[in-house]
N, C-alpha and C. Protein backbone atom coordinates (compact mmCIF):
# COMPACT_ATOMS: atom_id res chain seq x y z
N UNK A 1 26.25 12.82 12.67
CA UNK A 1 25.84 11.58 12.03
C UNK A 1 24.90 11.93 10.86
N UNK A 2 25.01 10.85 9.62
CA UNK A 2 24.52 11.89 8.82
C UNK A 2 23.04 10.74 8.66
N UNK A 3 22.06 11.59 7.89
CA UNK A 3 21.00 10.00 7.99
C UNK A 3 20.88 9.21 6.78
N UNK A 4 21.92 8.53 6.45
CA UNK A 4 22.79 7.26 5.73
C UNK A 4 22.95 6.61 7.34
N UNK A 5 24.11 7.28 7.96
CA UNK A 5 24.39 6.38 8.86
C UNK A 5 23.07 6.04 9.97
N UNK A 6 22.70 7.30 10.46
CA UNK A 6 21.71 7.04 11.47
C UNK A 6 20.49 6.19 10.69
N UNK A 7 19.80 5.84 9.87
CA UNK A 7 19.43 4.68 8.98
C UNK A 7 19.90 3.41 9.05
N UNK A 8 21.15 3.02 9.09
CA UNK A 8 22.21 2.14 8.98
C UNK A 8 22.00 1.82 10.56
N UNK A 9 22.48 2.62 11.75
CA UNK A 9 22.55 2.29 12.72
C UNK A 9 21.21 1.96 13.50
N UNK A 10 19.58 2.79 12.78
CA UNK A 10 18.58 1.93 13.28
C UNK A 10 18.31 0.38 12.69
N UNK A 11 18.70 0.35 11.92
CA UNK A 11 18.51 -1.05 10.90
C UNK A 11 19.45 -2.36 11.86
N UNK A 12 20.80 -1.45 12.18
CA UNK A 12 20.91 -2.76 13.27
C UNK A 12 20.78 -3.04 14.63
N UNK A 13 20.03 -2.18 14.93
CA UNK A 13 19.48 -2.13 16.10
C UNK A 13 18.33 -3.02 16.33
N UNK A 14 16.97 -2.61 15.66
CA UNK A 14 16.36 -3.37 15.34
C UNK A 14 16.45 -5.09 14.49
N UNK A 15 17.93 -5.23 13.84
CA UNK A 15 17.80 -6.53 13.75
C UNK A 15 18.43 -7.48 14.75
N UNK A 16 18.74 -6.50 16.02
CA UNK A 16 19.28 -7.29 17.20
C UNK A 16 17.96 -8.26 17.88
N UNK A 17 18.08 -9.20 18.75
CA UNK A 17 16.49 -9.96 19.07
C UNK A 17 16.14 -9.11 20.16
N UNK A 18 16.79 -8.00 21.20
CA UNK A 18 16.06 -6.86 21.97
C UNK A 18 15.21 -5.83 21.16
N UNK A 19 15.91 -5.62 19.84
CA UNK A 19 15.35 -4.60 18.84
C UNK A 19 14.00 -5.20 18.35
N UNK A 20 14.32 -6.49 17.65
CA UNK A 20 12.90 -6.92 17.12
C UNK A 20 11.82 -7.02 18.53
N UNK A 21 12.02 -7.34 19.72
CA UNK A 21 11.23 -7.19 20.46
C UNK A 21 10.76 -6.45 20.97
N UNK A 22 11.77 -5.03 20.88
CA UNK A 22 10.76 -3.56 20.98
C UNK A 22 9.75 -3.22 20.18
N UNK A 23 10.03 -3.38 18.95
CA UNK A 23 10.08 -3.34 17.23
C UNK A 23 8.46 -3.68 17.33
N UNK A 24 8.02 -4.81 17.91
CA UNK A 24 6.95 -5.77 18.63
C UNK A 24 6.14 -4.73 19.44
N UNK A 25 6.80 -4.55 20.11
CA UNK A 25 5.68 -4.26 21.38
C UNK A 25 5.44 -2.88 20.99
N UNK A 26 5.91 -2.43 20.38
CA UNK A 26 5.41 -0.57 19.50
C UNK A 26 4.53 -0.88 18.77
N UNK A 27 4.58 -1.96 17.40
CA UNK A 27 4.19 -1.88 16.40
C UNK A 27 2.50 -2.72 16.72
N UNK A 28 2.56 -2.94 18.32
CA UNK A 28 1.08 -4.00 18.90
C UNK A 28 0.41 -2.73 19.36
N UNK A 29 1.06 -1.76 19.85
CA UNK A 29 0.60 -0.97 20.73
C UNK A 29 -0.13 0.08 20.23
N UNK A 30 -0.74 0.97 20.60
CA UNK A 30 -2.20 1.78 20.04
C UNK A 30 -1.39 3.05 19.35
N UNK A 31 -0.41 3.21 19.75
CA UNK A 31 0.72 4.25 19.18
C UNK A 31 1.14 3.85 18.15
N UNK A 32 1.83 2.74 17.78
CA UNK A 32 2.13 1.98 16.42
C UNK A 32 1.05 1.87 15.55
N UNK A 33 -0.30 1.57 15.98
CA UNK A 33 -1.47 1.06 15.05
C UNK A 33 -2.10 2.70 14.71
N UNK A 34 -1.96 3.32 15.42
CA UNK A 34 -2.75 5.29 14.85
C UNK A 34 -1.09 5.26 13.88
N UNK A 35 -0.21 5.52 13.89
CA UNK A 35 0.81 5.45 13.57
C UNK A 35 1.05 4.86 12.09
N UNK A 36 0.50 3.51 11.90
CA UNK A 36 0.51 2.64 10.64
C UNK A 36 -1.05 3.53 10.02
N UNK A 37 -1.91 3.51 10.34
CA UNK A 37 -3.16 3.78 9.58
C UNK A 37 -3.03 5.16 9.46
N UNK A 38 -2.32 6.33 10.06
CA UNK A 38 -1.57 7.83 9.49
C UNK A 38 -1.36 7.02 8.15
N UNK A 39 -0.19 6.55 8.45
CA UNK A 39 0.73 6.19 7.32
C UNK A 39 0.19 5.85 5.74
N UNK A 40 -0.37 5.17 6.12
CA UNK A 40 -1.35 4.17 5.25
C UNK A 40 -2.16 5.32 4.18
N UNK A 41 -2.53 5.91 5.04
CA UNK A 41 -3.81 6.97 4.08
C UNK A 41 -2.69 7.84 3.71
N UNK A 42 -1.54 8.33 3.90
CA UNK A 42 -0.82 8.71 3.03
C UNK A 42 -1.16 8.27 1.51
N UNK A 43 -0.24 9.23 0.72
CA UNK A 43 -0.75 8.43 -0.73
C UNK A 43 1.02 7.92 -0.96
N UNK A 44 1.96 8.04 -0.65
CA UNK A 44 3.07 7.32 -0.39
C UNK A 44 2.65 6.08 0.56
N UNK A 45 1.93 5.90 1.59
CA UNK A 45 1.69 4.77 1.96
C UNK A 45 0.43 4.05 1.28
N UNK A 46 -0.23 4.67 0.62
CA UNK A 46 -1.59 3.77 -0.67
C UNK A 46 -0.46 3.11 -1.50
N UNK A 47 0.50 4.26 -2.24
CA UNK A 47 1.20 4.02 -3.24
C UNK A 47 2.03 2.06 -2.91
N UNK A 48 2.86 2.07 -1.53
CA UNK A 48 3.58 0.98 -1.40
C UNK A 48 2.81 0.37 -1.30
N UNK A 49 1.88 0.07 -0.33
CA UNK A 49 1.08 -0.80 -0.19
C UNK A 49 0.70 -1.64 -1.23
N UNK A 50 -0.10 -1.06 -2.03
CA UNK A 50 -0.36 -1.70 -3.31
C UNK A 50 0.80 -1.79 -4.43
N UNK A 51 1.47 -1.48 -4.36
CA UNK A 51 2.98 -2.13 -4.89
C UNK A 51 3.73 -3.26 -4.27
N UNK A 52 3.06 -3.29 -2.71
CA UNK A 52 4.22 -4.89 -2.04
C UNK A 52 3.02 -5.90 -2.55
N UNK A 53 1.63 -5.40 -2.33
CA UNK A 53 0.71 -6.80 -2.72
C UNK A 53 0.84 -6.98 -3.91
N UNK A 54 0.88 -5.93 -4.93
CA UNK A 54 1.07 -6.96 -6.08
C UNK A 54 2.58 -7.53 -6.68
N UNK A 55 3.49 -7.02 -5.90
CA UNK A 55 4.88 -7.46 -6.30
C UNK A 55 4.51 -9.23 -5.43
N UNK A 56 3.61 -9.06 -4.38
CA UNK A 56 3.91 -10.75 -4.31
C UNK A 56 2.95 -11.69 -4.51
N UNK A 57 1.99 -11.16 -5.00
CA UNK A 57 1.38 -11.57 -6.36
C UNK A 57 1.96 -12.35 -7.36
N UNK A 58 2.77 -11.42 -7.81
CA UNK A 58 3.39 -11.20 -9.32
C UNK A 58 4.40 -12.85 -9.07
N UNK A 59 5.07 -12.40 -7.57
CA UNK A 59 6.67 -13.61 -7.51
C UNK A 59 6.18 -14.53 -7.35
N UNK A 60 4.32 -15.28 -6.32
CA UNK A 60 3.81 -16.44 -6.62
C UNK A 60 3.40 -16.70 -7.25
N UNK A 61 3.19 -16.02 -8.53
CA UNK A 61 2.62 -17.24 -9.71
C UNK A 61 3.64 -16.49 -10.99
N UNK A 62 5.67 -15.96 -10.38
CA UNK A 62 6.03 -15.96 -11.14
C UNK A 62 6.05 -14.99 -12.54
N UNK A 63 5.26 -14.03 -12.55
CA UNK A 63 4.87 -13.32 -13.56
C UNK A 63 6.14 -11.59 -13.27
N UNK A 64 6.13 -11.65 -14.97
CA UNK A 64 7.12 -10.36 -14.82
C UNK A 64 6.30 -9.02 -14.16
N UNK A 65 7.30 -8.19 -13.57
CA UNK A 65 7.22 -7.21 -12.72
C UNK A 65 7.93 -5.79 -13.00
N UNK A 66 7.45 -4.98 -13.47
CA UNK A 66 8.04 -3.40 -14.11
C UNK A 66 7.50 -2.45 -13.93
N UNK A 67 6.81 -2.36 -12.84
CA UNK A 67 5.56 -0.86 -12.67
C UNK A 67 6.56 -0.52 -11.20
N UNK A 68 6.39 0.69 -11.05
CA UNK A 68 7.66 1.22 -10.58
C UNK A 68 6.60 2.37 -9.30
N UNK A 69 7.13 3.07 -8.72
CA UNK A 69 6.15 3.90 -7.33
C UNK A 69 5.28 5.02 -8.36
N UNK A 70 6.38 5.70 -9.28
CA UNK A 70 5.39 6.68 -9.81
C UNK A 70 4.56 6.55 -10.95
N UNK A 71 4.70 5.15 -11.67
CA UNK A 71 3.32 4.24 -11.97
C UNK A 71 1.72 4.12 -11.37
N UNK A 72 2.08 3.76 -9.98
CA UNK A 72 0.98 3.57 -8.93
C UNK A 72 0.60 4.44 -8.92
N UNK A 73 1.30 5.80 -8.57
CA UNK A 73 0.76 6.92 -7.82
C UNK A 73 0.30 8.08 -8.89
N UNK A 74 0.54 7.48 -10.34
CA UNK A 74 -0.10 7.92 -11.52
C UNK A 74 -1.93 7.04 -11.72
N UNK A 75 -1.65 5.62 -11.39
CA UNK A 75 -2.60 5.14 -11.31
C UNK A 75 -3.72 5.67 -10.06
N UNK A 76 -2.74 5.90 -9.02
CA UNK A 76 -4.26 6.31 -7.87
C UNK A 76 -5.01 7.10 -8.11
N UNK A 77 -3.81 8.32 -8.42
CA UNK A 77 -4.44 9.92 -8.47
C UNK A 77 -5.21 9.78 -10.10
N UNK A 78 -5.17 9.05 -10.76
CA UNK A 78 -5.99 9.33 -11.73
C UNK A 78 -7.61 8.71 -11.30
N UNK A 79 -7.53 7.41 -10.50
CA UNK A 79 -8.60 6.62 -10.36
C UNK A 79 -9.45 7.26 -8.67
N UNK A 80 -8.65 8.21 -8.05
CA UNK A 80 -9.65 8.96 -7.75
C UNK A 80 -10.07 10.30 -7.93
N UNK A 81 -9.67 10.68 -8.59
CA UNK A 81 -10.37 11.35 -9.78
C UNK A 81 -11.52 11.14 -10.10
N UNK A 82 -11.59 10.04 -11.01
CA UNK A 82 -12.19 9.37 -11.24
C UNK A 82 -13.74 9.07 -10.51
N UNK A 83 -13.32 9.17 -9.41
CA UNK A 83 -14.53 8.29 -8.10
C UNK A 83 -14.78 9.45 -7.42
N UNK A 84 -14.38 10.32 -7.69
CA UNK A 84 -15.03 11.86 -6.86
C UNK A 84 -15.74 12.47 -8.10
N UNK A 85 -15.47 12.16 -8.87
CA UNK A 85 -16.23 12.81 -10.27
C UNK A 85 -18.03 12.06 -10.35
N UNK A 86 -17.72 11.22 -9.93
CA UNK A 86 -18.86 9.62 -10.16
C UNK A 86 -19.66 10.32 -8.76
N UNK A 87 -18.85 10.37 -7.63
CA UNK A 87 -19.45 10.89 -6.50
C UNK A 87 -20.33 12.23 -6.30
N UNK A 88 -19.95 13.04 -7.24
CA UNK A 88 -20.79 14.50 -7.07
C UNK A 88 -21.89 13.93 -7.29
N UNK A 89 -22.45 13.18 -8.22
CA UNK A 89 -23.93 12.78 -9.17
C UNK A 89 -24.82 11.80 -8.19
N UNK A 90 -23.92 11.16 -7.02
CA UNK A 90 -24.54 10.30 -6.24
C UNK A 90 -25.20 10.59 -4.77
N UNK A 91 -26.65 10.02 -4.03
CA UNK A 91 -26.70 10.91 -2.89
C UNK A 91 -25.36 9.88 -1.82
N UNK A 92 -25.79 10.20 -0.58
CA UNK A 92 -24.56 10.17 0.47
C UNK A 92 -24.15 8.72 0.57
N UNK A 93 -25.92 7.83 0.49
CA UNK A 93 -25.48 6.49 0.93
C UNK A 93 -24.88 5.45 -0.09
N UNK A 94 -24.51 6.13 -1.03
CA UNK A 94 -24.39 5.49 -2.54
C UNK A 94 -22.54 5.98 -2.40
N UNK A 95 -22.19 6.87 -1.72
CA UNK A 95 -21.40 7.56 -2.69
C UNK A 95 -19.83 6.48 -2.26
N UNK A 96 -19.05 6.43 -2.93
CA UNK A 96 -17.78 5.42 -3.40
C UNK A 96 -16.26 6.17 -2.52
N UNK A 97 -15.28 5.07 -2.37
CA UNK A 97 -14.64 6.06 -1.41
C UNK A 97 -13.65 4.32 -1.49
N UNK A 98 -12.38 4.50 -2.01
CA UNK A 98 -11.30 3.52 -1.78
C UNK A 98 -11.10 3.59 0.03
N UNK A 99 -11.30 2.13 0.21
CA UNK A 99 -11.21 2.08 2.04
C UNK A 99 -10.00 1.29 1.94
N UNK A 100 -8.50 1.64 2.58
CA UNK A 100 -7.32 0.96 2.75
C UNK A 100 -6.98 0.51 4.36
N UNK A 101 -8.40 0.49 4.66
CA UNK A 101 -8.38 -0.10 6.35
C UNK A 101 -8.63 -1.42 6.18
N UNK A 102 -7.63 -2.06 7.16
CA UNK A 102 -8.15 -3.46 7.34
C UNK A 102 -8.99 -3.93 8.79
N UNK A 103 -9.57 -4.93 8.60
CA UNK A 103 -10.30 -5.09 10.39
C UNK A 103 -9.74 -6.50 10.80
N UNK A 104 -9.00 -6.01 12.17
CA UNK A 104 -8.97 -7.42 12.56
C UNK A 104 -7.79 -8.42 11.39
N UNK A 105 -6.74 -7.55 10.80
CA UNK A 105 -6.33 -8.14 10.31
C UNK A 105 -6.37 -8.78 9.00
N UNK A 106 -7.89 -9.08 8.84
CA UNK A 106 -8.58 -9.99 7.69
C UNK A 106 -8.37 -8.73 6.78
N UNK A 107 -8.49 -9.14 5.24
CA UNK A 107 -8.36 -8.17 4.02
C UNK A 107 -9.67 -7.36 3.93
N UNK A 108 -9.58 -6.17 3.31
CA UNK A 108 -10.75 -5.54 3.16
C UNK A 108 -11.60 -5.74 1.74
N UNK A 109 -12.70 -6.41 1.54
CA UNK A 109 -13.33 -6.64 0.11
C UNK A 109 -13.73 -5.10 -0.89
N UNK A 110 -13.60 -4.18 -0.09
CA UNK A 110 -13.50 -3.14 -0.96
C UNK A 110 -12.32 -1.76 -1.01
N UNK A 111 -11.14 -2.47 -0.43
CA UNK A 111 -9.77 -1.28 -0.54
C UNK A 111 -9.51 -1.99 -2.66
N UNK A 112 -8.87 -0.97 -2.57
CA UNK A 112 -8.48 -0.97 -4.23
C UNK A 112 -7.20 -1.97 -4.34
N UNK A 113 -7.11 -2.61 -5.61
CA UNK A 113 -5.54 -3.33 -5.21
C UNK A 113 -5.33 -3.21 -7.34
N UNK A 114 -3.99 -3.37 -7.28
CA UNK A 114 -3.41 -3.18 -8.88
C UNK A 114 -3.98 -4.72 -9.13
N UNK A 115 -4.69 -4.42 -10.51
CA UNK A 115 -5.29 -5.93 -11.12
C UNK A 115 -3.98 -5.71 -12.76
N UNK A 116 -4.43 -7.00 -13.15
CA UNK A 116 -4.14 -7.31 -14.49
C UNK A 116 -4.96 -6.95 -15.46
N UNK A 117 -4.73 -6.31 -16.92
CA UNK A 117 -5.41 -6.20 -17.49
C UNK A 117 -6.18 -7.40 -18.42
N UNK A 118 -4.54 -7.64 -18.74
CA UNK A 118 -4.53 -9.20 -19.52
C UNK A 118 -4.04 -10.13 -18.98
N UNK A 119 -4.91 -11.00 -17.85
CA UNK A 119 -3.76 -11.96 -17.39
C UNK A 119 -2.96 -12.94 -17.51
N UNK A 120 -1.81 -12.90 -16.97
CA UNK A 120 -0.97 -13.65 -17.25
C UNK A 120 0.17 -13.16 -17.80
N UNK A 121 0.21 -11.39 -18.47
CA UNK A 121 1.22 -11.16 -18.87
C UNK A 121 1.65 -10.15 -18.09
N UNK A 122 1.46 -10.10 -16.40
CA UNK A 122 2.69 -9.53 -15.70
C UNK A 122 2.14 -8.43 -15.34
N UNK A 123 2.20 -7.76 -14.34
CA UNK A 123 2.37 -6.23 -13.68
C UNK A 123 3.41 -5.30 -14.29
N UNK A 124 2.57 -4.90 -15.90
CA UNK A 124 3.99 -4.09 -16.24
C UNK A 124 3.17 -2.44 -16.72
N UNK A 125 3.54 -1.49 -16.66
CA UNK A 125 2.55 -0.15 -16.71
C UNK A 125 1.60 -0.20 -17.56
N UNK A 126 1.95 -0.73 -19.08
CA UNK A 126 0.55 -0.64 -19.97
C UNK A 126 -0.21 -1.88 -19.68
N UNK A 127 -0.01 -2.93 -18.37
CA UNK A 127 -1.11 -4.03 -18.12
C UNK A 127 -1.83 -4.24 -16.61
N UNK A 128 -1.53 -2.64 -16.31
CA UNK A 128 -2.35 -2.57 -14.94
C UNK A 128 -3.52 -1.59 -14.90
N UNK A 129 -4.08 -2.06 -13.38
CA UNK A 129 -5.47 -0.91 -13.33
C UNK A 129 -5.72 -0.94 -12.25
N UNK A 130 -6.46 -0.18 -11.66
CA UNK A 130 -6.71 -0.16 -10.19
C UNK A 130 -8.47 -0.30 -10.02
């Protein structure tokens, strides 16, 4: 089986209503949640992340959309850079650090998210920033 198909064949597995209900009880469970927050601090999982929030951003209030994965992941790695550079000069309790944890669900007021430069004209590479 090649993994096209084995892809194909988890996809309908999981869209069976036994699948989504496993799908459930993994993704509640303490194995799924170490599992998602691995993921997450990936910089492939920083990268989507902040590409699905602002793609639905972008589709509720309508605005064009053209920044693409290796956009983002041009934007991260430059902007922490950036914040480790700022960080040598600072002592410990000062020092800056993008947090992509959420608590409890609720949003985090200091994880990083793609802004507009100029708003109103769209999530497109020369009108984003992190």
């Amino acid at each position: 089986m090649t993994r096209a198909e084995a892809k194909a064949a988890q996809k309908a597995r999981n869209a069976s209503p036994k699948g989504k209900a496993a799908c459930k009880v993994y993704n509640t469970s303490s194995k799924g949640k170490l599992r998602k927050k691995a993921y997450n601090e990936t910089l492939r999982g920083k990268v989507n992340r902040l590409l699905r929030d602002a793609k639905l951003r972008g589709k509720k209030r309508n605005l064009p959309f053209t920044i693409t994965n290796e956009d983002v992941k041009r934007l991260i790695l430059t902007a922490e850079r950036k914040w480790k550079a700022i960080n040598e000069y600072l002592p410990d309790v000062w020092k800056l650090k993008f947090d992509y944890s959420s608590k409890d669900g609720r949003a985090n007021p200091f994880a990083p998210s793609l802004d507009q430069i100029r708003p109103g004209e769209g999530y497109t590479p020369n009108n984003v920033q992190i």
